[in-house]
Protein backbone atom coordinates (compact mmCIF):
# COMPACT_ATOMS: atom_id res chain seq x y z
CA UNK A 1 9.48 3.71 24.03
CA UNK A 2 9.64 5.06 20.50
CA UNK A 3 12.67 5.66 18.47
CA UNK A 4 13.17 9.01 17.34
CA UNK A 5 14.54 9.94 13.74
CA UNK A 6 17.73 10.97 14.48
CA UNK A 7 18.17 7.24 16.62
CA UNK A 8 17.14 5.18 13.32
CA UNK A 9 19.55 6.59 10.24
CA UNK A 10 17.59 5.56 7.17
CA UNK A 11 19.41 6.57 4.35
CA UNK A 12 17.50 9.06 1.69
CA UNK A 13 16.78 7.80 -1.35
CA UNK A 14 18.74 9.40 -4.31
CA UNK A 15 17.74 7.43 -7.43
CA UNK A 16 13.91 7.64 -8.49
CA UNK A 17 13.77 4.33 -10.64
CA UNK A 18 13.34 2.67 -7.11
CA UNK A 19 9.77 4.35 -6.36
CA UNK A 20 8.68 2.58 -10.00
CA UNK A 21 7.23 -1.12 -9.52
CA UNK A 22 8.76 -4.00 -9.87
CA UNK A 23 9.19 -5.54 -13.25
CA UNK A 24 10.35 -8.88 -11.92
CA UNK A 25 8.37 -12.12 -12.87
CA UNK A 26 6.98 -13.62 -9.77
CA UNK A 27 5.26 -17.08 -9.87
CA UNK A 28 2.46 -18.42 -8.23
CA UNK A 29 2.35 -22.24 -7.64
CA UNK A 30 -0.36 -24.37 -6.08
CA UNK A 31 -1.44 -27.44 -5.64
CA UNK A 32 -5.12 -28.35 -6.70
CA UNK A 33 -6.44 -32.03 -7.50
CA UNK A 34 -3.22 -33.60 -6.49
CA UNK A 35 -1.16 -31.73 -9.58
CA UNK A 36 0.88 -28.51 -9.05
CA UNK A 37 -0.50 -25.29 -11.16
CA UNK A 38 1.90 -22.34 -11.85
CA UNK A 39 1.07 -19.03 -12.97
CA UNK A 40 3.52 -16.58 -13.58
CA UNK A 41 2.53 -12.79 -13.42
CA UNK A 42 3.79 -9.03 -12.60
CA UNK A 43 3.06 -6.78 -10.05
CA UNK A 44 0.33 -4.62 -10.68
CA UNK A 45 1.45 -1.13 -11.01
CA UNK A 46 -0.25 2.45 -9.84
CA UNK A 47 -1.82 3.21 -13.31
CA UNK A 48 -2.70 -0.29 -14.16
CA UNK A 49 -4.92 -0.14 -10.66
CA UNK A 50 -6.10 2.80 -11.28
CA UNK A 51 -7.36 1.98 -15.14
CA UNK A 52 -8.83 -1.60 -13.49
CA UNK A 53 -10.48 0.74 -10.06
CA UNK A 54 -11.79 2.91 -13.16
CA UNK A 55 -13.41 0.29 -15.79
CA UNK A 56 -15.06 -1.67 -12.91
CA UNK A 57 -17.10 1.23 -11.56
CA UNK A 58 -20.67 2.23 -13.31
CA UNK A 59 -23.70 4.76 -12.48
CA UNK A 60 -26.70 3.42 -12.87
CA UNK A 61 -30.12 5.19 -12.48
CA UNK A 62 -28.03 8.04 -10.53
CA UNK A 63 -26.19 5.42 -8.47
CA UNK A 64 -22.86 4.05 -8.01
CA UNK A 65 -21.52 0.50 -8.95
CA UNK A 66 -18.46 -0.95 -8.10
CA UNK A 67 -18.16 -4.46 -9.61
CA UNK A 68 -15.05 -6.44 -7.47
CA UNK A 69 -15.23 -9.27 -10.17
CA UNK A 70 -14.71 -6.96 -12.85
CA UNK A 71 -11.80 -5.25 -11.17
CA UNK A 72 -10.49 -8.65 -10.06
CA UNK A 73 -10.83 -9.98 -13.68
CA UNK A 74 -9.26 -6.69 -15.48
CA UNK A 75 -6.23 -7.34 -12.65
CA UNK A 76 -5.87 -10.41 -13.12
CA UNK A 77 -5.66 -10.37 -17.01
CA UNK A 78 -3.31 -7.44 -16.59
CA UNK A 79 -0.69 -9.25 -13.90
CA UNK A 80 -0.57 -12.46 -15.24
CA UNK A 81 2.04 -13.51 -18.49
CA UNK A 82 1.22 -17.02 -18.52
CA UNK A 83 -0.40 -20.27 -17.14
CA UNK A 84 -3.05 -22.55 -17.97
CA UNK A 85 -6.14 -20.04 -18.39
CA UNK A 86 -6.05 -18.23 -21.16
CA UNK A 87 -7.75 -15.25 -21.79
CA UNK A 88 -8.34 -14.68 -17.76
CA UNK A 89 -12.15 -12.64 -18.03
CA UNK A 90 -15.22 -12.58 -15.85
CA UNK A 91 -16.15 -15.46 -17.27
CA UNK A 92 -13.92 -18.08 -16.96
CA UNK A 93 -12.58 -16.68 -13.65
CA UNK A 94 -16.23 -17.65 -12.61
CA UNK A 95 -15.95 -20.86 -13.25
CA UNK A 96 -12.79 -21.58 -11.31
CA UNK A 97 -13.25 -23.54 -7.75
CA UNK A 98 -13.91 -21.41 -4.94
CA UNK A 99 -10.16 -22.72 -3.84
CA UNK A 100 -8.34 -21.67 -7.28
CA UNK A 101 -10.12 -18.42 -7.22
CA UNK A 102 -9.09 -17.29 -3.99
CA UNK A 103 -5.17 -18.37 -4.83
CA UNK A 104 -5.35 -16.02 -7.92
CA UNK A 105 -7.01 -12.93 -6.01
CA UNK A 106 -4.46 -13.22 -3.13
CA UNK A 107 -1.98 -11.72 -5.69
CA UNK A 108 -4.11 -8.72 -6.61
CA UNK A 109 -3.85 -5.61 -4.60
CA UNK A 110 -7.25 -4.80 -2.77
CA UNK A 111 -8.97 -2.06 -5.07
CA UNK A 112 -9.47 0.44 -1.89
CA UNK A 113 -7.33 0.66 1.34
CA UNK A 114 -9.08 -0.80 4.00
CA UNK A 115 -8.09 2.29 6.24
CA UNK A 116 -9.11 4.79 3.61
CA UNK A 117 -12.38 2.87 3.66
CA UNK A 118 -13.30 3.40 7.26
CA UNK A 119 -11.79 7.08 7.05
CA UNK A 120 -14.59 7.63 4.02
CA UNK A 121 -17.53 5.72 6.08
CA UNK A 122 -16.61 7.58 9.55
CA UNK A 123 -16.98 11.51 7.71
């Protein structure tokens, strides 16, 4: 049994600084090699992801390219305000252990929605 609208009273939202992302600095702590790494970072907003989905694509010969390390890399070096990998590019996020790597992209959004994805391979 589903609830209807009118049995769930969510109020409506009035003030339009709430639909903007958060500004808040989050932190991301880990342990690695038996030492604790932090990272602190911001979310990454609408336009940010849009600018990172944007640089990472390329045409080539006619056909599309869609480069996740880029967009990972561009993310990354957008989100994060400090920790111990400075600049954060393609480069030295390629170097990073598989485990390291994997903490860092966990904070990124996916570029795509998975759902939109199988929408745009079932048409």
């Amino acid at each position: 049994m589903s609830l209807s609208d009118e049995q769930i009273k969510i109020e409506m939202g009035a003030n339009p600084q709430e639909l903007f992302a958060s500004t808040e600095e989050r932190t991301l702590e880990f342990v690695h090699n038996g030492k604790k790494w932090m990272f602190k970072y911001r979310d990454l907003d609408f336009g940010s992801k849009g600018d990172c989905i944007d640089a990472a694509q390329t045409w080539v010969n006619g056909e599309f390219k869609f480069s996740l390390k880029k967009y990972y890399a561009l993310a990354l070096s957008k989100m994060i305000t400090s920790g111990p990998i400075q600049p954060i590019t393609d480069t030295t996020l390629g170097r990073l252990s598989q485990d390291v790597g994997a903490k860092l992209i966990g904070i990124v959004p996916p570029p795509v929605d998975l759902n939109q994805l199988e929408a745009l391979k079932k048409a």
